[in-house]
C-alpha atoms as a PDB file:
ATOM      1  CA  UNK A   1       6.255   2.908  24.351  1.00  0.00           C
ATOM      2  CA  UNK A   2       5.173  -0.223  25.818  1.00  0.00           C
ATOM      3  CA  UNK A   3       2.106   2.128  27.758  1.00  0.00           C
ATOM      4  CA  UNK A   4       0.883   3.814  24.320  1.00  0.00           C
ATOM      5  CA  UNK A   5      -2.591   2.774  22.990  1.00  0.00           C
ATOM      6  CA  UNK A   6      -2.434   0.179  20.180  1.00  0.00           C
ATOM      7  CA  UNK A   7      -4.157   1.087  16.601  1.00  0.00           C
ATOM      8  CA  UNK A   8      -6.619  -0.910  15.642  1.00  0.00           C
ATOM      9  CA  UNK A   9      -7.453  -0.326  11.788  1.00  0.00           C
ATOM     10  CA  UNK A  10     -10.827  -1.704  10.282  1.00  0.00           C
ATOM     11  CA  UNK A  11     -10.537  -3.178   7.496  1.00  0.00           C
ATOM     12  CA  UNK A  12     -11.586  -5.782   4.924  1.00  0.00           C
ATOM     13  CA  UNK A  13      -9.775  -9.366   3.837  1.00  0.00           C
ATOM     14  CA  UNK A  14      -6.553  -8.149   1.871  1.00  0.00           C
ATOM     15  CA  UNK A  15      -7.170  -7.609  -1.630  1.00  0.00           C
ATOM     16  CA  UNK A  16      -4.263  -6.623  -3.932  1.00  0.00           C
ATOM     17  CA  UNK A  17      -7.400  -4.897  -6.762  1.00  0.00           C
ATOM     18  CA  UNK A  18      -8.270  -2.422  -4.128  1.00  0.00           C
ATOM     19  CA  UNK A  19      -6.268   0.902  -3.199  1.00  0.00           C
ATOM     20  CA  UNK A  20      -8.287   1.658  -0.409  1.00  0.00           C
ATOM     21  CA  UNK A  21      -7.980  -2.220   1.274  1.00  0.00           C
ATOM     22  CA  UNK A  22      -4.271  -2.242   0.738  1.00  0.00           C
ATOM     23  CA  UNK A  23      -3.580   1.539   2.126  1.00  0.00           C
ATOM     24  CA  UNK A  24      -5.174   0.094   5.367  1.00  0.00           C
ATOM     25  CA  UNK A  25      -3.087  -2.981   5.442  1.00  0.00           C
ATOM     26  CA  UNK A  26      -0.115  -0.841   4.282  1.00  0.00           C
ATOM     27  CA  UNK A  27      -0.894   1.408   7.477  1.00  0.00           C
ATOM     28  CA  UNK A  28      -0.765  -1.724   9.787  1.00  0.00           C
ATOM     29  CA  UNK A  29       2.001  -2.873   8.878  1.00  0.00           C
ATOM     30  CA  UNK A  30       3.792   0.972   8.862  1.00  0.00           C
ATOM     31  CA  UNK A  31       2.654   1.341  11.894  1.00  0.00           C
ATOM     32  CA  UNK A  32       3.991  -1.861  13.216  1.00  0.00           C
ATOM     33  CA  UNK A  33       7.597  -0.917  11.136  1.00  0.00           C
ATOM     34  CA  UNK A  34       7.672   2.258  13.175  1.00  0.00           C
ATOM     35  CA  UNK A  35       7.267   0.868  16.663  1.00  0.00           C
ATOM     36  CA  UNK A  36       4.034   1.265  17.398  1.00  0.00           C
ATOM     37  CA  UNK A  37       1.841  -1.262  18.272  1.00  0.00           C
ATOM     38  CA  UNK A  38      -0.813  -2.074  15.159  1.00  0.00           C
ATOM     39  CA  UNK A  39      -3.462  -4.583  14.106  1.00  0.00           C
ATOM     40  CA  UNK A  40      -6.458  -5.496  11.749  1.00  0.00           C
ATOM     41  CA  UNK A  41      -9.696  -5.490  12.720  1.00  0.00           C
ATOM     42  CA  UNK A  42     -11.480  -7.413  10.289  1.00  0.00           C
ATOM     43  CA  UNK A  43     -14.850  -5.430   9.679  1.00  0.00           C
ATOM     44  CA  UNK A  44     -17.345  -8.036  10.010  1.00  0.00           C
ATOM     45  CA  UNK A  45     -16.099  -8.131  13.804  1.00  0.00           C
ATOM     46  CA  UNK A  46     -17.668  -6.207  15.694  1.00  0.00           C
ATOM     47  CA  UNK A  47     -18.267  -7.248  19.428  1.00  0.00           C
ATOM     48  CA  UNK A  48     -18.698  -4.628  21.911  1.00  0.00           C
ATOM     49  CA  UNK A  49     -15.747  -4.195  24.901  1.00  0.00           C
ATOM     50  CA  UNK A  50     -18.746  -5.261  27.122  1.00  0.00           C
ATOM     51  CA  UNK A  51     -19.183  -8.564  25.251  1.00  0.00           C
ATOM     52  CA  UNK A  52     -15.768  -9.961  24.624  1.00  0.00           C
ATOM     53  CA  UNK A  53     -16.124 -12.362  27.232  1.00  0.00           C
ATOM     54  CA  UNK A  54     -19.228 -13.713  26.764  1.00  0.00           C
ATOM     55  CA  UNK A  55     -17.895 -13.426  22.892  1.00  0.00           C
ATOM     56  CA  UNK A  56     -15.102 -15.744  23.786  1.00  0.00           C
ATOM     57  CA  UNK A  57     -16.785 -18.382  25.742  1.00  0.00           C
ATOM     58  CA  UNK A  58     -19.246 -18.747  22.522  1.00  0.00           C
ATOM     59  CA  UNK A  59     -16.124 -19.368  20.377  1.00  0.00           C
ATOM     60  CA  UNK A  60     -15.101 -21.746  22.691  1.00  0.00           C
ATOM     61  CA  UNK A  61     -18.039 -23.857  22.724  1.00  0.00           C
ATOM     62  CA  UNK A  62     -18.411 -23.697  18.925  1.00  0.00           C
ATOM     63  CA  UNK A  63     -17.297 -25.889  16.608  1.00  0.00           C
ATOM     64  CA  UNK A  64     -17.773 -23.422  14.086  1.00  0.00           C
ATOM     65  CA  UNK A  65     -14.382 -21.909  12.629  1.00  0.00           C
ATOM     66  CA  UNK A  66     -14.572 -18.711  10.766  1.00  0.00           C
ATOM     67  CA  UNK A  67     -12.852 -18.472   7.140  1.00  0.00           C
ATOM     68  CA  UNK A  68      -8.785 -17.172   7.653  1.00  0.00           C
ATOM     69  CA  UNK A  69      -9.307 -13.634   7.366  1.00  0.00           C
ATOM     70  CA  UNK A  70      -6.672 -12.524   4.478  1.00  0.00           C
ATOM     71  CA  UNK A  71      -3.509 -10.430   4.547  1.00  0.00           C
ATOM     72  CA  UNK A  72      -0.523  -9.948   2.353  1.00  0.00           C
ATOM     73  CA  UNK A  73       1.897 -12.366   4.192  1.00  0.00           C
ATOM     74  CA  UNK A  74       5.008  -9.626   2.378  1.00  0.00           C
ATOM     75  CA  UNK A  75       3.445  -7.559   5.534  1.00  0.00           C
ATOM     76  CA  UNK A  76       3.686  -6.987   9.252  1.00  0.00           C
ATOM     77  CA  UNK A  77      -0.008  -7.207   9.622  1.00  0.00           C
ATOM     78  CA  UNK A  78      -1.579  -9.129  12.669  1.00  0.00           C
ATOM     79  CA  UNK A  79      -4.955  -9.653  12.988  1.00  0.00           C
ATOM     80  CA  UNK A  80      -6.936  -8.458  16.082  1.00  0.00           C
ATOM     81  CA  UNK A  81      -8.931 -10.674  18.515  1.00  0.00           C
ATOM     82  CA  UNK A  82     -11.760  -9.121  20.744  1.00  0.00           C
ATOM     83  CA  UNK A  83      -9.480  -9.144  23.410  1.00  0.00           C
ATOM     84  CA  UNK A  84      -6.717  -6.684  21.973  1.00  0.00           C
ATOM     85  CA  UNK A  85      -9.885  -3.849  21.792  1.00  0.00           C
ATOM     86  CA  UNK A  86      -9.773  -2.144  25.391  1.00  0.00           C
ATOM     87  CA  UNK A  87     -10.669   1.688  25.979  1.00  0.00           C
ATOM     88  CA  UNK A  88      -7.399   3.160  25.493  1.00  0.00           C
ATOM     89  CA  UNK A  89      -7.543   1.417  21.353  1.00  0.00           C
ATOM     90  CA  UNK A  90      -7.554   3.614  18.577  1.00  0.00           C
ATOM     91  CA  UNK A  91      -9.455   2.758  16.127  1.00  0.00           C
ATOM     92  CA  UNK A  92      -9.127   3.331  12.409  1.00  0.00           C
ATOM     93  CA  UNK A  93     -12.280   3.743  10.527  1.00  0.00           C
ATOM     94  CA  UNK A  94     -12.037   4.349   6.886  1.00  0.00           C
ATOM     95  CA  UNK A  95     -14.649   6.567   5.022  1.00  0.00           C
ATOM     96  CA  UNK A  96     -16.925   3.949   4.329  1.00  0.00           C
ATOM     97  CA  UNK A  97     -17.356   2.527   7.492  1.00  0.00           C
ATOM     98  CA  UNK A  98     -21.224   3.902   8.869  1.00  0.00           C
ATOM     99  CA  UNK A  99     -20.688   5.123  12.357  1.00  0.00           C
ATOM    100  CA  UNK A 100     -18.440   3.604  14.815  1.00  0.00           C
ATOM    101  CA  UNK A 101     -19.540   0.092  14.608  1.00  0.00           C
ATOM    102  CA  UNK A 102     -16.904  -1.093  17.517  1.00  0.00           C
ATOM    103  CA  UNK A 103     -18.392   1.568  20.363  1.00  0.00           C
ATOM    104  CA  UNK A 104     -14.578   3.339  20.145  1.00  0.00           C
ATOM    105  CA  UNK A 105     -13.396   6.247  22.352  1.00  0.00           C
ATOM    106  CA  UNK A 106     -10.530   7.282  19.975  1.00  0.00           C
ATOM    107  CA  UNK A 107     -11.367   7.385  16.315  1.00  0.00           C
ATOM    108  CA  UNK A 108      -9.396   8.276  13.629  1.00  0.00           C
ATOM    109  CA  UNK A 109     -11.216   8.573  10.160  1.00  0.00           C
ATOM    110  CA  UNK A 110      -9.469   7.922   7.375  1.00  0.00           C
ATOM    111  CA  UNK A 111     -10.840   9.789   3.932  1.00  0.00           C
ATOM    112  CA  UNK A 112      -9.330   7.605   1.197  1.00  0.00           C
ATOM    113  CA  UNK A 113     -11.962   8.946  -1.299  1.00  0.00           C
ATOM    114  CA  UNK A 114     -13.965  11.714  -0.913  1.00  0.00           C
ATOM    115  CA  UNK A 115     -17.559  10.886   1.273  1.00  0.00           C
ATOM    116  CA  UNK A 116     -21.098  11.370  -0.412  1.00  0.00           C
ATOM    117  CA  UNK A 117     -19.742  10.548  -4.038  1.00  0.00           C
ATOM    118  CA  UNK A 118     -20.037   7.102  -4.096  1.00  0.00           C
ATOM    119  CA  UNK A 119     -20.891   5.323  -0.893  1.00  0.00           C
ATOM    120  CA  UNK A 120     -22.856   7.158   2.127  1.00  0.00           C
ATOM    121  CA  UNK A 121     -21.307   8.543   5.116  1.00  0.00           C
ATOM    122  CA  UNK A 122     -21.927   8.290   8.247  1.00  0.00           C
ATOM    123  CA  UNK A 123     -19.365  10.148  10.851  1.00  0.00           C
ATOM    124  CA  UNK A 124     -19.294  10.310  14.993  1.00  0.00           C
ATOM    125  CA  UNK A 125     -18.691  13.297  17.605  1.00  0.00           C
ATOM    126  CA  UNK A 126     -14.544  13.761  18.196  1.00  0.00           C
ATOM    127  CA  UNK A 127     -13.501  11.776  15.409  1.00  0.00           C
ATOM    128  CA  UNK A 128     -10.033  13.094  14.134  1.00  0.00           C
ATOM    129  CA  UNK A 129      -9.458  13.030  10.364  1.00  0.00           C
ATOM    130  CA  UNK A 130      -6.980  12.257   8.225  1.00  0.00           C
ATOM    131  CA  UNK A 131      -7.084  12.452   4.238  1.00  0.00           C
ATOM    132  CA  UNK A 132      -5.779  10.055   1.561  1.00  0.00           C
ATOM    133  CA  UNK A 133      -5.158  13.483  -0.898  1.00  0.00           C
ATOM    134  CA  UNK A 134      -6.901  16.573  -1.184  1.00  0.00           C
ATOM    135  CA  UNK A 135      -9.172  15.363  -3.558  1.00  0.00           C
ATOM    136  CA  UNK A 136     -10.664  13.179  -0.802  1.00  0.00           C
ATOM    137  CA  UNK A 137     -11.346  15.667   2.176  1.00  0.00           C
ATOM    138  CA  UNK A 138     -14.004  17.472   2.931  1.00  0.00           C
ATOM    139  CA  UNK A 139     -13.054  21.019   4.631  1.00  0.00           C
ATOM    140  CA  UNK A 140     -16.105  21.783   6.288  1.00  0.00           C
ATOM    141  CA  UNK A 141     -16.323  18.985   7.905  1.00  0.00           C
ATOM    142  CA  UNK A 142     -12.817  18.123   8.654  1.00  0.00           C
ATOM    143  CA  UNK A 143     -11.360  21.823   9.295  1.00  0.00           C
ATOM    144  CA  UNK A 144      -8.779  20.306   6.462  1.00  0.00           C
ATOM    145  CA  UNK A 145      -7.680  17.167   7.724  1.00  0.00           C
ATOM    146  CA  UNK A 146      -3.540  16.466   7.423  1.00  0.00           C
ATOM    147  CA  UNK A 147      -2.510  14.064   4.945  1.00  0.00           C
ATOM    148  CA  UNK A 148      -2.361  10.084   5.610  1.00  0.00           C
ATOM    149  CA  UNK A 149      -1.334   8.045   2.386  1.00  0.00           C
ATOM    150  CA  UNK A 150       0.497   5.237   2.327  1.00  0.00           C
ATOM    151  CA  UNK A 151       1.860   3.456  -1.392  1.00  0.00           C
ATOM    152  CA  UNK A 152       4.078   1.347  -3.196  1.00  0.00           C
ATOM    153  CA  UNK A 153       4.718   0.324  -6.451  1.00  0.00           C
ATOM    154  CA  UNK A 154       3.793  -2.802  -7.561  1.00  0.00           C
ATOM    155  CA  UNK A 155       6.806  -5.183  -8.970  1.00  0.00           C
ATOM    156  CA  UNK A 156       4.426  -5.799 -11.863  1.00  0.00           C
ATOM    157  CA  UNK A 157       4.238  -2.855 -13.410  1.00  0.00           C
ATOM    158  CA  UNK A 158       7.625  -1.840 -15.961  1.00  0.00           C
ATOM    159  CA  UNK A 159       8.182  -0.923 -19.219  1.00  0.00           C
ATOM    160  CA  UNK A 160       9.297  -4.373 -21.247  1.00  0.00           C
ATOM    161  CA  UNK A 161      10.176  -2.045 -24.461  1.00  0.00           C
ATOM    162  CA  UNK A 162       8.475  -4.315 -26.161  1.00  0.00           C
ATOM    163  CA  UNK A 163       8.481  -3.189 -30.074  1.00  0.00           C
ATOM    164  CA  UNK A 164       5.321  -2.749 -32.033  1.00  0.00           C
ATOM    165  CA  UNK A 165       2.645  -1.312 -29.930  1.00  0.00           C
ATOM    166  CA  UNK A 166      -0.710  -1.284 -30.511  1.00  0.00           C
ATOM    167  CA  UNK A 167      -4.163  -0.455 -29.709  1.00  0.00           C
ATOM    168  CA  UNK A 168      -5.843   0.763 -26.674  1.00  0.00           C
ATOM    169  CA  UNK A 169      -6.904  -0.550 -23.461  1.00  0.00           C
ATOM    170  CA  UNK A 170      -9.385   1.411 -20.665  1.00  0.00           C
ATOM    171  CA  UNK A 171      -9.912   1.398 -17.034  1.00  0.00           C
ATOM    172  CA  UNK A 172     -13.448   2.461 -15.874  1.00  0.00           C
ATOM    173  CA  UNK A 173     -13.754   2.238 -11.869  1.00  0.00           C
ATOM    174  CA  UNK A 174     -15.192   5.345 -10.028  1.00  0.00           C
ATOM    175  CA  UNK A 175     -15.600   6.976 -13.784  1.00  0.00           C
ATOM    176  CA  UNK A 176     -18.543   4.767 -14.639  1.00  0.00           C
ATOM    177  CA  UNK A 177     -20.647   8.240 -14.572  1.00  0.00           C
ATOM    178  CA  UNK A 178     -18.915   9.383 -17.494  1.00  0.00           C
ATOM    179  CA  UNK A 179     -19.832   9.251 -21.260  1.00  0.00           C
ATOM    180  CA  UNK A 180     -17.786   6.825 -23.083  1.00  0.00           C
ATOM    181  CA  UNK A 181     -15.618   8.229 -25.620  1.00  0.00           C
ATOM    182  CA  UNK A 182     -15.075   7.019 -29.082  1.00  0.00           C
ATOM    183  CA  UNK A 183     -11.269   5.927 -28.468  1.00  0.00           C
ATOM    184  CA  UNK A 184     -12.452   3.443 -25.904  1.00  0.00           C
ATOM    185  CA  UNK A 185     -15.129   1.579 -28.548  1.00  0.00           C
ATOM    186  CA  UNK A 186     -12.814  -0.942 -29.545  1.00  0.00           C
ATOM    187  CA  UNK A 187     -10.371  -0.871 -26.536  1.00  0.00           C
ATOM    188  CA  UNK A 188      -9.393  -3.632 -24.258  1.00  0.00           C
ATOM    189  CA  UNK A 189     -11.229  -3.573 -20.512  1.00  0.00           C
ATOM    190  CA  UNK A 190      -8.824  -4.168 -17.930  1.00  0.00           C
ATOM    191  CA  UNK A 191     -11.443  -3.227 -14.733  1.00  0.00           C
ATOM    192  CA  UNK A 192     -11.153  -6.637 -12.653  1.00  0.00           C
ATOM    193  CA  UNK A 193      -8.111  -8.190 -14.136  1.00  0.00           C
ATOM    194  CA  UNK A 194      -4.719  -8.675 -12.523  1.00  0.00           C
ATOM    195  CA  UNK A 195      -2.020  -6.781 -11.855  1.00  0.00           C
ATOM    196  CA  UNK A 196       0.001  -9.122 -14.035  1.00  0.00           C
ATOM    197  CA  UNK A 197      -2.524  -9.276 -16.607  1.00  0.00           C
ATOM    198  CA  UNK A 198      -2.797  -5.454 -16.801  1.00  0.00           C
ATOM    199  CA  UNK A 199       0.603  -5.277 -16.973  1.00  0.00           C
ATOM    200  CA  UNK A 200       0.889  -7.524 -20.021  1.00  0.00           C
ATOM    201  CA  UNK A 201      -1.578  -5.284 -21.371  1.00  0.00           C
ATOM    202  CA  UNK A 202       0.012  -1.961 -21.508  1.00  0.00           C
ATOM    203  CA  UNK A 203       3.360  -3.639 -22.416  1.00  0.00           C
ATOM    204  CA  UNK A 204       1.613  -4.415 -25.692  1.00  0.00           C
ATOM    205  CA  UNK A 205      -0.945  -1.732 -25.950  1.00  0.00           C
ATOM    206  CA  UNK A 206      -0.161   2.527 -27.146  1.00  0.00           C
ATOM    207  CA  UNK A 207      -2.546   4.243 -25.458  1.00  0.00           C
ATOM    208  CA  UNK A 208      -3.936   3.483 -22.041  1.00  0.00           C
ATOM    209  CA  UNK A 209      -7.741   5.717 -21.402  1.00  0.00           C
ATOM    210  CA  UNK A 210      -8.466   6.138 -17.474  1.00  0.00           C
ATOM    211  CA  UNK A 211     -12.132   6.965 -16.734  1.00  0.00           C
ATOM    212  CA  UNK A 212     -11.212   7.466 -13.234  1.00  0.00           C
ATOM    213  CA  UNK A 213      -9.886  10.421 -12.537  1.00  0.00           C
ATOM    214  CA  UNK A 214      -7.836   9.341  -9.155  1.00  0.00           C
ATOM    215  CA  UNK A 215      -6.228   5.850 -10.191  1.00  0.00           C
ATOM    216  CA  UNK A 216      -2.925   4.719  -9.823  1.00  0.00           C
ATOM    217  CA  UNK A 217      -3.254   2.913 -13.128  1.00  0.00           C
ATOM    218  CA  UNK A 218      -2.735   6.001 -14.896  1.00  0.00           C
ATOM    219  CA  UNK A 219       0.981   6.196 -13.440  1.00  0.00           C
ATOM    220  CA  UNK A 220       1.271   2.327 -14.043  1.00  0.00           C
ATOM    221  CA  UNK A 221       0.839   2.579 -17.477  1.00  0.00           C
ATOM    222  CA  UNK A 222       3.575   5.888 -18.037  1.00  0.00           C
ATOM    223  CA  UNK A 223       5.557   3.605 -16.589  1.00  0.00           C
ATOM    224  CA  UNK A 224       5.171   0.412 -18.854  1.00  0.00           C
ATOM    225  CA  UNK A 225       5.441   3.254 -21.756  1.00  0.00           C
ATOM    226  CA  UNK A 226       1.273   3.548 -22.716  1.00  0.00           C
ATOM    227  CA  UNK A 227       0.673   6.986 -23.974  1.00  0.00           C
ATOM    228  CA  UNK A 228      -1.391   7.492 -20.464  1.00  0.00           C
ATOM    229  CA  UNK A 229      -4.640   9.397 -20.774  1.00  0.00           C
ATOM    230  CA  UNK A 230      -7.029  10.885 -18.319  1.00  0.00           C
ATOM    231  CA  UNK A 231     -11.030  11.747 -19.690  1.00  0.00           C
ATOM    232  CA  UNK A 232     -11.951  14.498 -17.947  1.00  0.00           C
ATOM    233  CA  UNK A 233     -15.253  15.861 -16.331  1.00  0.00           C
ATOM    234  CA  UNK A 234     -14.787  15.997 -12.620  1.00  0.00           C
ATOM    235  CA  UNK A 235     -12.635  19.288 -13.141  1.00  0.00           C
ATOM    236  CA  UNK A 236     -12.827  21.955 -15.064  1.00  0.00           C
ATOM    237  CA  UNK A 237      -9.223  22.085 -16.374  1.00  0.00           C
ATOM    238  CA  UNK A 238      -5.745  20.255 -16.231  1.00  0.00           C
ATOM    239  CA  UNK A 239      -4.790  22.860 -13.553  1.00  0.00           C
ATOM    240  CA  UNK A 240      -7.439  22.244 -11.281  1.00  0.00           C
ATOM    241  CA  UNK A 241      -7.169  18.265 -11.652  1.00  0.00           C
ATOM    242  CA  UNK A 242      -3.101  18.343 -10.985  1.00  0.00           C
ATOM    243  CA  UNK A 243      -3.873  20.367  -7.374  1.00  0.00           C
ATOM    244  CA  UNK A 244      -6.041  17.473  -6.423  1.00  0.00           C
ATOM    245  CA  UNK A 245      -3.557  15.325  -8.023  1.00  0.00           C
ATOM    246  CA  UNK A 246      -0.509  15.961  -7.901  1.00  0.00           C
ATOM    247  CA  UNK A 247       1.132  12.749  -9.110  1.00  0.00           C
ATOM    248  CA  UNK A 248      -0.705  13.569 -12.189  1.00  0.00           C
ATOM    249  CA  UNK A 249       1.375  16.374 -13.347  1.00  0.00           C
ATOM    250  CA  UNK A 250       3.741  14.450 -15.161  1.00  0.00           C
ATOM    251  CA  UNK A 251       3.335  11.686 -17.866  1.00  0.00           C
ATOM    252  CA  UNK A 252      -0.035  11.912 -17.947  1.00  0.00           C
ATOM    253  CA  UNK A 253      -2.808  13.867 -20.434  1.00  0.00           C
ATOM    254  CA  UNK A 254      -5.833  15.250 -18.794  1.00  0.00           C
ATOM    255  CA  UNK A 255      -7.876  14.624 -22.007  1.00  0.00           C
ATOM    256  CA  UNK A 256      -6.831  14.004 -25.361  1.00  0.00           C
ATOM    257  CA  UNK A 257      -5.890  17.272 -26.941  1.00  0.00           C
ATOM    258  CA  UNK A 258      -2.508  17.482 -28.414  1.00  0.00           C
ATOM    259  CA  UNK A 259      -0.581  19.520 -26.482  1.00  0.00           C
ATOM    260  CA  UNK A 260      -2.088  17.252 -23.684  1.00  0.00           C
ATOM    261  CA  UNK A 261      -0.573  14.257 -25.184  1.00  0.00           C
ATOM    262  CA  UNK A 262       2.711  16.120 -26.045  1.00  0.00           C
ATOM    263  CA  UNK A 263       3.170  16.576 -22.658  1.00  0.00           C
ATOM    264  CA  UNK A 264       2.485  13.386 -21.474  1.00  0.00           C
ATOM    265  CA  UNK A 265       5.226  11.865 -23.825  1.00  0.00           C
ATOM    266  CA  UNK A 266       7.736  14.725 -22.646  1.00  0.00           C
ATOM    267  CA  UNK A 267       7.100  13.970 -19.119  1.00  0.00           C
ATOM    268  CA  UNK A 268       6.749  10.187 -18.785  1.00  0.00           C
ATOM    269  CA  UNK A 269      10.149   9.334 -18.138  1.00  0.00           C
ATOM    270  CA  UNK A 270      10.117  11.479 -14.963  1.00  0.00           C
ATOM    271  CA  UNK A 271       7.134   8.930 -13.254  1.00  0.00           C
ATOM    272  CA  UNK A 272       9.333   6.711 -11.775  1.00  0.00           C
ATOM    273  CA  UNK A 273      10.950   9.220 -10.016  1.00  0.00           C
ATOM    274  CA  UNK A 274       7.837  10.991  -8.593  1.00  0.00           C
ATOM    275  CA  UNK A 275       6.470   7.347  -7.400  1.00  0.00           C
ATOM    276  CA  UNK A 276       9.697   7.256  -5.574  1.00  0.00           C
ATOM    277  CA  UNK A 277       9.263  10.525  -3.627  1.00  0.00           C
ATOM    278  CA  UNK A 278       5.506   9.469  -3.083  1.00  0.00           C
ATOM    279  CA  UNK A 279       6.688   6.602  -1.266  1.00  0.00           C
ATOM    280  CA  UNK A 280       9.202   8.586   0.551  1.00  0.00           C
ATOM    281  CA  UNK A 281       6.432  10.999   1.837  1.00  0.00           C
ATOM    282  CA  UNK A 282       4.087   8.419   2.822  1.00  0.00           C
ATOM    283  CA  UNK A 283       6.129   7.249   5.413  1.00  0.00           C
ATOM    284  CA  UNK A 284       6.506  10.944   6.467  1.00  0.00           C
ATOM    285  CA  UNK A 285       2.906  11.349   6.821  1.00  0.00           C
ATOM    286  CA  UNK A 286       2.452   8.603   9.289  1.00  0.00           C
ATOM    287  CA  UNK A 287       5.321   9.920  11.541  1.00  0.00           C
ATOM    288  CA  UNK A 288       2.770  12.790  11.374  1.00  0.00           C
ATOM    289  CA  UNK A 289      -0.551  10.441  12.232  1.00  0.00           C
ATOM    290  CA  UNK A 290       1.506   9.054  15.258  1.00  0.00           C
ATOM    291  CA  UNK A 291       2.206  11.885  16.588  1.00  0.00           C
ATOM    292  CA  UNK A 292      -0.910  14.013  16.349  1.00  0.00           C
ATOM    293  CA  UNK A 293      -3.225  10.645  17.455  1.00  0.00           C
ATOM    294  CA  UNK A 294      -0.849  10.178  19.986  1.00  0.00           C
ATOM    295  CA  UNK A 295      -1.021  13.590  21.279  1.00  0.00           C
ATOM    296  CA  UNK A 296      -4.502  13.493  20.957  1.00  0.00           C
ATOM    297  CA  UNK A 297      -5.570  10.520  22.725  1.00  0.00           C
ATOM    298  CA  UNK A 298      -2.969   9.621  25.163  1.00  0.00           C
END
């Protein structure tokens, strides 16, 4: 063990709003929970293996002190100094990440959402890949990359059975392309509050509208008991959307028919459940990373 590479995962300060920031801080500390040896690299740090020493002896004769770079303290997440990047790393890059901004030898790209759709790509000779969910790889390029996902449900989120529910509230995120329906008019925003504040939200609110097609908000609210509702327009039908995404086969309406919405109801007690096996399966797929980067760069 002690002679395997360590993973190096680039990533930015910890942010509990972000699914993509806290699957890479998830991975860390996964990796780290499964004997491997795993680290942040913050990714505004970006010396070259041939400057780490002149790197250092700058540091050392500043009296500048960068800003605590932050992590979720409930994790086994250390954070990387130039000195832990040597030839043998591998590196992490998520999807975003332009290039390979550290001059790696191993790379291992991580598709959390699919490239080109929001934010440019940019992607290196010999990278491996690895996929968040179907929905996020790109075949041609990848050859079909395995699965890499990593989640957990947030304490916050459960159903308070609070009586008299009303109204609506609405996410918007990577839906912001989309028209905006009537339902949503008068609806409560949640995009940039908190977990507990979204929480408290569709503990008191009926129906919850998801612009986004790919957030786990729409399983947070089936399971605080919001009528959970997907608008459509990325695929062409609930079938299609449900092989993309699979966790969104049960308690959730792709669009607001009512057969869509019966279903929803009928199936919303099973959410929990699902979430459960997700989890289970996450830590499956990293076995699975280990083993094929391992294989592949040792």
């Amino acid at each position: 063990m002690m002679n395997r590479p360590a993973y190096l995962v680039y990533a930015p300060p910890y942010d509990p709003d972000s699914g993509g920031c806290i699957f890479l801080h998830e991975l860390v500390n996964a990796l780290n929970a499964l004997g491997q040896k795993a680290m942040l690299w913050p990714w505004h740090q970006q010396p070259p293996s041939g400057m780490v020493a002149a790197l250092k002896a700058r540091l050392r004769r500043s009296r500048f002190r960068p800003a605590p770079f932050a992590t979720n303290p409930a994790l086994n997440t250390p954070v990387a100094t130039p000195a832990d990047f040597t030839r043998s790393s591998i590196v992490v890059y998520p999807e975003v990440t332009l290039g390979n901004p550290l001059g790696a030898r191993n790379i291992a790209r991580w598709l959390l959402y699919t490239p080109g759709i929001k934010d440019p790509f940019e992607f290196t000779e010999g990278e491996m890949f690895f996929c968040a969910g179907k929905m996020s790889d790109i075949p041609d390029i990848t050859g079909g990359a395995p699965e890499l996902f990593l989640w957990r449900r947030n304490p916050a989120y459960r159903n308070q059975n609070r009586a008299g529910r009303s109204g609506a509230c609405y996410i918007v995120r990577k839906g912001a392309h989309k028209d905006r329906i009537p339902e949503t008019e008068n609806a409560i925003p949640i995009d940039g509050l908190s977990h507990e504040e979204i929480a408290e939200i569709f503990n008191r609110c009926d129906t919850f509208y998801s612009y986004d097609e790919a957030t786990f908000y729409s399983q947070y609210a089936a399971i605080c008991g919001c009528q959970s509702v997907v608008i459509p327009g990325v695929y062409a039908s609930r079938a299609e959307w449900t092989r993309n995404h699979e966790l969104g086969r049960y308690g959730i309406a792709y669009g607001t028919s009512a057969a869509e919405l019966e279903h929803a109801a009928a199936t919303r007690h099973l959410v929990a459940g699902l979430l459960q096996e997700q989890e289970d399966r996450g830590l499956k797929t990293v076995e699975n990373f280990i083993a094929l980067t391992q294989d592949r760069f040792r």
